[in-house]
C-alpha atoms as a PDB file:
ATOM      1  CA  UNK A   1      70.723 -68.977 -57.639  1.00  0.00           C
ATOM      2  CA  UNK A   2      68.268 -70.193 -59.760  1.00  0.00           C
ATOM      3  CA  UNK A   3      66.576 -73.500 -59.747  1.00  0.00           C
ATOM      4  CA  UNK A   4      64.042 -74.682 -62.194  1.00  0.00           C
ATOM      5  CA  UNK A   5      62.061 -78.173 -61.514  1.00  0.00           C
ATOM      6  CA  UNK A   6      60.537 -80.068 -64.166  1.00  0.00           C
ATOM      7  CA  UNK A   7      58.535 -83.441 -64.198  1.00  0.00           C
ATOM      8  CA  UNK A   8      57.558 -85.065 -67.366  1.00  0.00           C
ATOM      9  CA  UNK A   9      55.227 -87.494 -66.969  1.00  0.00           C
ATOM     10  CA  UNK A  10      56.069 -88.204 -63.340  1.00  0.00           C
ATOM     11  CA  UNK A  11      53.294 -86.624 -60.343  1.00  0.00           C
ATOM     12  CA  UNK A  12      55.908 -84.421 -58.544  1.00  0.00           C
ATOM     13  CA  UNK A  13      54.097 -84.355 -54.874  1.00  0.00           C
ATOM     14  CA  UNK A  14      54.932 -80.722 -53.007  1.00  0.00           C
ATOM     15  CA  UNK A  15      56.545 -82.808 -49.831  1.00  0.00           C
ATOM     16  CA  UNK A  16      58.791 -83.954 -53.161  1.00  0.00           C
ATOM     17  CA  UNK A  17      59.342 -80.942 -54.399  1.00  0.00           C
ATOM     18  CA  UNK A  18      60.280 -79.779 -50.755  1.00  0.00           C
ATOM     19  CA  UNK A  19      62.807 -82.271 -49.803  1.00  0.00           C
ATOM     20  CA  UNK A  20      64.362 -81.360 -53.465  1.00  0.00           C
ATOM     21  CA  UNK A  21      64.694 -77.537 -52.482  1.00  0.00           C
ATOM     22  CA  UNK A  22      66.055 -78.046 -49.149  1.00  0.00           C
ATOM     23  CA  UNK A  23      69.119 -80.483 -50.601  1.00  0.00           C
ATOM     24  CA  UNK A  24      69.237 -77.668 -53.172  1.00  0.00           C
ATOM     25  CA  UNK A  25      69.701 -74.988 -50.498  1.00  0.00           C
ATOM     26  CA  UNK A  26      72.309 -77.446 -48.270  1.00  0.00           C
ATOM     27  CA  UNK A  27      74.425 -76.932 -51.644  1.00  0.00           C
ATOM     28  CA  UNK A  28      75.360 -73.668 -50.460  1.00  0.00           C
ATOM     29  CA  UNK A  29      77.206 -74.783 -47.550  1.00  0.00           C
ATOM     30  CA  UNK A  30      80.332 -75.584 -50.515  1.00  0.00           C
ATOM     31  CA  UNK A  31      80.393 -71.949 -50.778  1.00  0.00           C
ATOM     32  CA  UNK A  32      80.678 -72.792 -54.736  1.00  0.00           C
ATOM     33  CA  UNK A  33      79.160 -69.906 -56.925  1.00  0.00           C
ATOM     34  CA  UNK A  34      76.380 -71.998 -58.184  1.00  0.00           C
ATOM     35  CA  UNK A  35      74.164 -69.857 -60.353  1.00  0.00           C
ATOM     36  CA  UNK A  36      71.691 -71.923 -61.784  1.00  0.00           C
ATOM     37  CA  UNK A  37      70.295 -75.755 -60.868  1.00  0.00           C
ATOM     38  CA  UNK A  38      68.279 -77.572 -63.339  1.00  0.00           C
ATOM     39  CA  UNK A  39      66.338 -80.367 -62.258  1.00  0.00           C
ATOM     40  CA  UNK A  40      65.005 -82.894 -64.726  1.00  0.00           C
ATOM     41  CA  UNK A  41      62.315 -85.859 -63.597  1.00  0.00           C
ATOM     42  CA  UNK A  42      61.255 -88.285 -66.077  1.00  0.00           C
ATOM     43  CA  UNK A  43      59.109 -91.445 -66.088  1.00  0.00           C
ATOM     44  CA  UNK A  44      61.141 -94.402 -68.025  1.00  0.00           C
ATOM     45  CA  UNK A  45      60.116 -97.975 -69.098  1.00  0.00           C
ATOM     46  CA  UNK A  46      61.674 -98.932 -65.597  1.00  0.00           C
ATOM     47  CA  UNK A  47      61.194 -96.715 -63.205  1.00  0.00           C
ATOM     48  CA  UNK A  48      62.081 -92.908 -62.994  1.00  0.00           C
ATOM     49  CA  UNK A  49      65.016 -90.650 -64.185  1.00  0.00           C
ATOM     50  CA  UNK A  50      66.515 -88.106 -62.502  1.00  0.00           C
ATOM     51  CA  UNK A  51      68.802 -85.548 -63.508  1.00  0.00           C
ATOM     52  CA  UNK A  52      70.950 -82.798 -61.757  1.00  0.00           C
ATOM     53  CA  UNK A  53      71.903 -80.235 -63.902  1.00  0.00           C
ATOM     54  CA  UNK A  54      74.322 -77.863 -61.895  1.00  0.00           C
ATOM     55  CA  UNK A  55      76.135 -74.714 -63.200  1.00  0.00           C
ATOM     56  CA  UNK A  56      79.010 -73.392 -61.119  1.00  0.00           C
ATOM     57  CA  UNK A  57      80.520 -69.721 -62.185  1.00  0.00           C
ATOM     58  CA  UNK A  58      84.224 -70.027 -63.492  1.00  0.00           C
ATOM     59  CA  UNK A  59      83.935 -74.070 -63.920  1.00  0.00           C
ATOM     60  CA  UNK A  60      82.398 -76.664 -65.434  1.00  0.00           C
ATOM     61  CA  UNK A  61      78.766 -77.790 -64.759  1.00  0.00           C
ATOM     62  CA  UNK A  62      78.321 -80.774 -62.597  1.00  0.00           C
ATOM     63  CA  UNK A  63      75.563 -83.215 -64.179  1.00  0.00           C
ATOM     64  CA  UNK A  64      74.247 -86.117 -62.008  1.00  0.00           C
ATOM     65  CA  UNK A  65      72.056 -88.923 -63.751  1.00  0.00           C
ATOM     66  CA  UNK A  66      70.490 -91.504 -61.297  1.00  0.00           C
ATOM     67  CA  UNK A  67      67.460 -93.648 -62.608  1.00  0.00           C
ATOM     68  CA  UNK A  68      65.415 -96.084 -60.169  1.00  0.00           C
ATOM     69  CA  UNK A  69      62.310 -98.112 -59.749  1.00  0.00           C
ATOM     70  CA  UNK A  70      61.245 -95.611 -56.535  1.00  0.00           C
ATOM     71  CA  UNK A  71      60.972 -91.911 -57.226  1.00  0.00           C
ATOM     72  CA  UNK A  72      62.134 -91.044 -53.719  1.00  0.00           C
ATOM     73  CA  UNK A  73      65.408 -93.688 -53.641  1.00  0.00           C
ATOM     74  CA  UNK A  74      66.220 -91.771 -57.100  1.00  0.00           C
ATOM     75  CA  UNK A  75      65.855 -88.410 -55.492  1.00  0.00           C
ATOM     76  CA  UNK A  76      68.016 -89.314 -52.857  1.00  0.00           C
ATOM     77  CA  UNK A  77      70.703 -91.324 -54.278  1.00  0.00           C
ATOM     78  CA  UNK A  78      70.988 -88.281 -56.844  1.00  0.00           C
ATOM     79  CA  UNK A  79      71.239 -86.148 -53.915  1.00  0.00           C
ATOM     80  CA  UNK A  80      73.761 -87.910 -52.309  1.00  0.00           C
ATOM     81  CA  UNK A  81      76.004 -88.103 -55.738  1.00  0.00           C
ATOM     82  CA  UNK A  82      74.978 -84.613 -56.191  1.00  0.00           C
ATOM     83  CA  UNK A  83      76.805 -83.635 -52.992  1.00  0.00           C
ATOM     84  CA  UNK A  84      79.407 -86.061 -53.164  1.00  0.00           C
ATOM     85  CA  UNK A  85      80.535 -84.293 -56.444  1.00  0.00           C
ATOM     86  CA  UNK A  86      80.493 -80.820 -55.003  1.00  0.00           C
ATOM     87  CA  UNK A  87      82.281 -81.446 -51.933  1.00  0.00           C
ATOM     88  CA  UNK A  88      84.863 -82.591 -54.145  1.00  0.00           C
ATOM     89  CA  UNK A  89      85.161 -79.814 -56.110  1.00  0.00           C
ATOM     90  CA  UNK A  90      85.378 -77.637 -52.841  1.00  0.00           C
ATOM     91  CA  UNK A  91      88.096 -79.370 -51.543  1.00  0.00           C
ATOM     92  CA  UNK A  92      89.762 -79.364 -55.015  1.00  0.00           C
ATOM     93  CA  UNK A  93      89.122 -75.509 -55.230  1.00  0.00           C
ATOM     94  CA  UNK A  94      90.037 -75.239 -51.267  1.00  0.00           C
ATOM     95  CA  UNK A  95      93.589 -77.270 -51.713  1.00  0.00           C
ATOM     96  CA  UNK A  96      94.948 -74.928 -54.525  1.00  0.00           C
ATOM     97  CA  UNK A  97      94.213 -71.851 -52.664  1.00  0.00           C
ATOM     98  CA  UNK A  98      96.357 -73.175 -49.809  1.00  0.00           C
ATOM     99  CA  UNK A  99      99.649 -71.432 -49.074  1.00  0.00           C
ATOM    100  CA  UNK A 100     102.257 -72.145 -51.915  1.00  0.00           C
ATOM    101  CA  UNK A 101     105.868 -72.682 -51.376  1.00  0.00           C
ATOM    102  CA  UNK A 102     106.894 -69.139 -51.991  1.00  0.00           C
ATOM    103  CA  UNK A 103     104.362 -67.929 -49.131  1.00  0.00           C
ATOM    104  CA  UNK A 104     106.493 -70.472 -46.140  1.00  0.00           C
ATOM    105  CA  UNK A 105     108.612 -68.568 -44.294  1.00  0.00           C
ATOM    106  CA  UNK A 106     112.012 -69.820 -44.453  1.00  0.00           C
ATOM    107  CA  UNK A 107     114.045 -70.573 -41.345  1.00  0.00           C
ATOM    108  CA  UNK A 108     117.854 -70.382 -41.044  1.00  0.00           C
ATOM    109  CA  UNK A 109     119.637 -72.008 -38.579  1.00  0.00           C
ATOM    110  CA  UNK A 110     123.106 -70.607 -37.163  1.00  0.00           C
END
Protein backbone atom coordinates (compact mmCIF):
# COMPACT_ATOMS: atom_id res chain seq x y z
CA UNK A 1 0.00 0.00 0.00
CA UNK A 2 1.13 3.22 -0.59
CA UNK A 3 0.36 6.36 1.25
CA UNK A 4 1.57 9.76 0.40
CA UNK A 5 0.91 12.84 2.98
CA UNK A 6 0.89 16.28 1.91
CA UNK A 7 0.32 19.65 3.83
CA UNK A 8 0.04 22.86 2.04
CA UNK A 9 0.32 25.56 4.07
CA UNK A 10 -0.76 23.75 7.22
CA UNK A 11 2.41 22.71 10.06
CA UNK A 12 1.78 18.90 9.93
CA UNK A 13 3.25 18.00 13.64
CA UNK A 14 4.90 14.17 13.56
CA UNK A 15 2.35 13.09 16.63
CA UNK A 16 -0.13 14.30 13.50
CA UNK A 17 1.33 12.61 11.07
CA UNK A 18 1.35 9.48 13.47
CA UNK A 19 -2.17 9.29 14.48
CA UNK A 20 -2.83 9.67 10.47
CA UNK A 21 -0.67 6.44 9.71
CA UNK A 22 -2.03 4.36 12.37
CA UNK A 23 -5.95 5.04 11.12
CA UNK A 24 -4.29 4.39 7.75
CA UNK A 25 -2.95 0.99 8.86
CA UNK A 26 -6.51 0.09 10.94
CA UNK A 27 -7.85 0.29 7.16
CA UNK A 28 -6.51 -3.00 6.61
CA UNK A 29 -8.63 -4.73 8.98
CA UNK A 30 -11.58 -4.41 5.76
CA UNK A 31 -9.34 -6.75 4.08
CA UNK A 32 -10.12 -4.35 0.90
CA UNK A 33 -7.13 -4.35 -1.65
CA UNK A 34 -6.30 -0.80 -1.05
CA UNK A 35 -3.24 0.07 -3.07
CA UNK A 36 -2.63 3.53 -2.73
CA UNK A 37 -3.96 6.40 0.01
CA UNK A 38 -3.55 9.96 -0.78
CA UNK A 39 -3.79 12.35 1.86
CA UNK A 40 -4.37 16.01 1.14
CA UNK A 41 -4.14 18.90 4.13
CA UNK A 42 -4.86 22.35 3.27
CA UNK A 43 -5.18 25.64 5.17
CA UNK A 44 -8.63 27.48 4.03
CA UNK A 45 -10.09 30.98 4.83
CA UNK A 46 -11.88 29.01 7.75
CA UNK A 47 -10.10 26.58 9.09
CA UNK A 48 -8.39 23.44 7.50
CA UNK A 49 -9.25 20.92 4.66
CA UNK A 50 -8.81 17.55 4.65
CA UNK A 51 -8.98 15.10 2.05
CA UNK A 52 -8.91 11.20 1.81
CA UNK A 53 -8.04 10.04 -1.35
CA UNK A 54 -8.42 6.12 -1.30
CA UNK A 55 -7.85 3.68 -4.24
CA UNK A 56 -9.24 0.18 -3.86
CA UNK A 57 -8.11 -2.57 -6.70
CA UNK A 58 -11.19 -3.74 -8.86
CA UNK A 59 -13.51 -0.66 -7.55
CA UNK A 60 -13.96 2.68 -7.36
CA UNK A 61 -11.84 5.08 -5.19
CA UNK A 62 -13.36 6.24 -2.01
CA UNK A 63 -12.77 10.17 -1.56
CA UNK A 64 -13.56 11.75 1.87
CA UNK A 65 -13.63 15.70 2.16
CA UNK A 66 -14.03 17.05 5.78
CA UNK A 67 -13.03 20.80 6.44
CA UNK A 68 -12.96 22.32 10.15
CA UNK A 69 -11.82 25.17 12.28
CA UNK A 70 -9.40 22.46 14.41
CA UNK A 71 -6.86 20.48 12.44
CA UNK A 72 -7.20 17.50 14.76
CA UNK A 73 -11.41 17.44 14.85
CA UNK A 74 -10.85 17.45 10.85
CA UNK A 75 -8.44 14.59 11.03
CA UNK A 76 -10.67 12.69 12.99
CA UNK A 77 -14.03 13.29 11.71
CA UNK A 78 -12.36 12.38 8.21
CA UNK A 79 -11.19 9.34 9.82
CA UNK A 80 -14.25 8.34 11.12
CA UNK A 81 -16.13 8.96 7.53
CA UNK A 82 -13.14 7.42 6.08
CA UNK A 83 -13.93 4.15 7.89
CA UNK A 84 -17.48 4.44 7.89
CA UNK A 85 -17.26 4.29 4.00
CA UNK A 86 -15.03 1.26 3.89
CA UNK A 87 -16.79 -0.84 6.23
CA UNK A 88 -19.53 -0.37 3.97
CA UNK A 89 -18.03 -1.41 1.08
CA UNK A 90 -16.81 -4.63 2.98
CA UNK A 91 -20.00 -5.60 3.94
CA UNK A 92 -21.31 -4.77 0.41
CA UNK A 93 -18.39 -6.90 -1.09
CA UNK A 94 -18.91 -9.57 1.94
CA UNK A 95 -22.95 -9.93 1.25
CA UNK A 96 -22.55 -10.83 -2.53
CA UNK A 97 -20.03 -13.42 -1.90
CA UNK A 98 -22.51 -15.14 0.42
CA UNK A 99 -23.96 -18.48 -0.66
CA UNK A 100 -26.46 -18.00 -3.65
CA UNK A 101 -29.60 -19.88 -4.10
CA UNK A 102 -28.17 -22.51 -6.35
CA UNK A 103 -25.42 -23.37 -3.56
CA UNK A 104 -28.66 -24.34 -0.64
CA UNK A 105 -29.09 -27.70 -0.46
CA UNK A 106 -32.52 -28.64 -1.17
CA UNK A 107 -34.56 -30.81 1.18
CA UNK A 108 -37.39 -33.17 0.18
CA UNK A 109 -39.79 -34.30 2.39
CA UNK A 110 -41.59 -37.84 1.98
Amino acid sequence: MNVQIHAKDVSLQANTRAHIEAAIEAFKRYSLDITTVNVNLRSEKKGVSVEFDIHIAHAQPVVINQSDEDLDTAIDLAIERATKALRRLHDRIVSHKAASIKDMEVVVEE
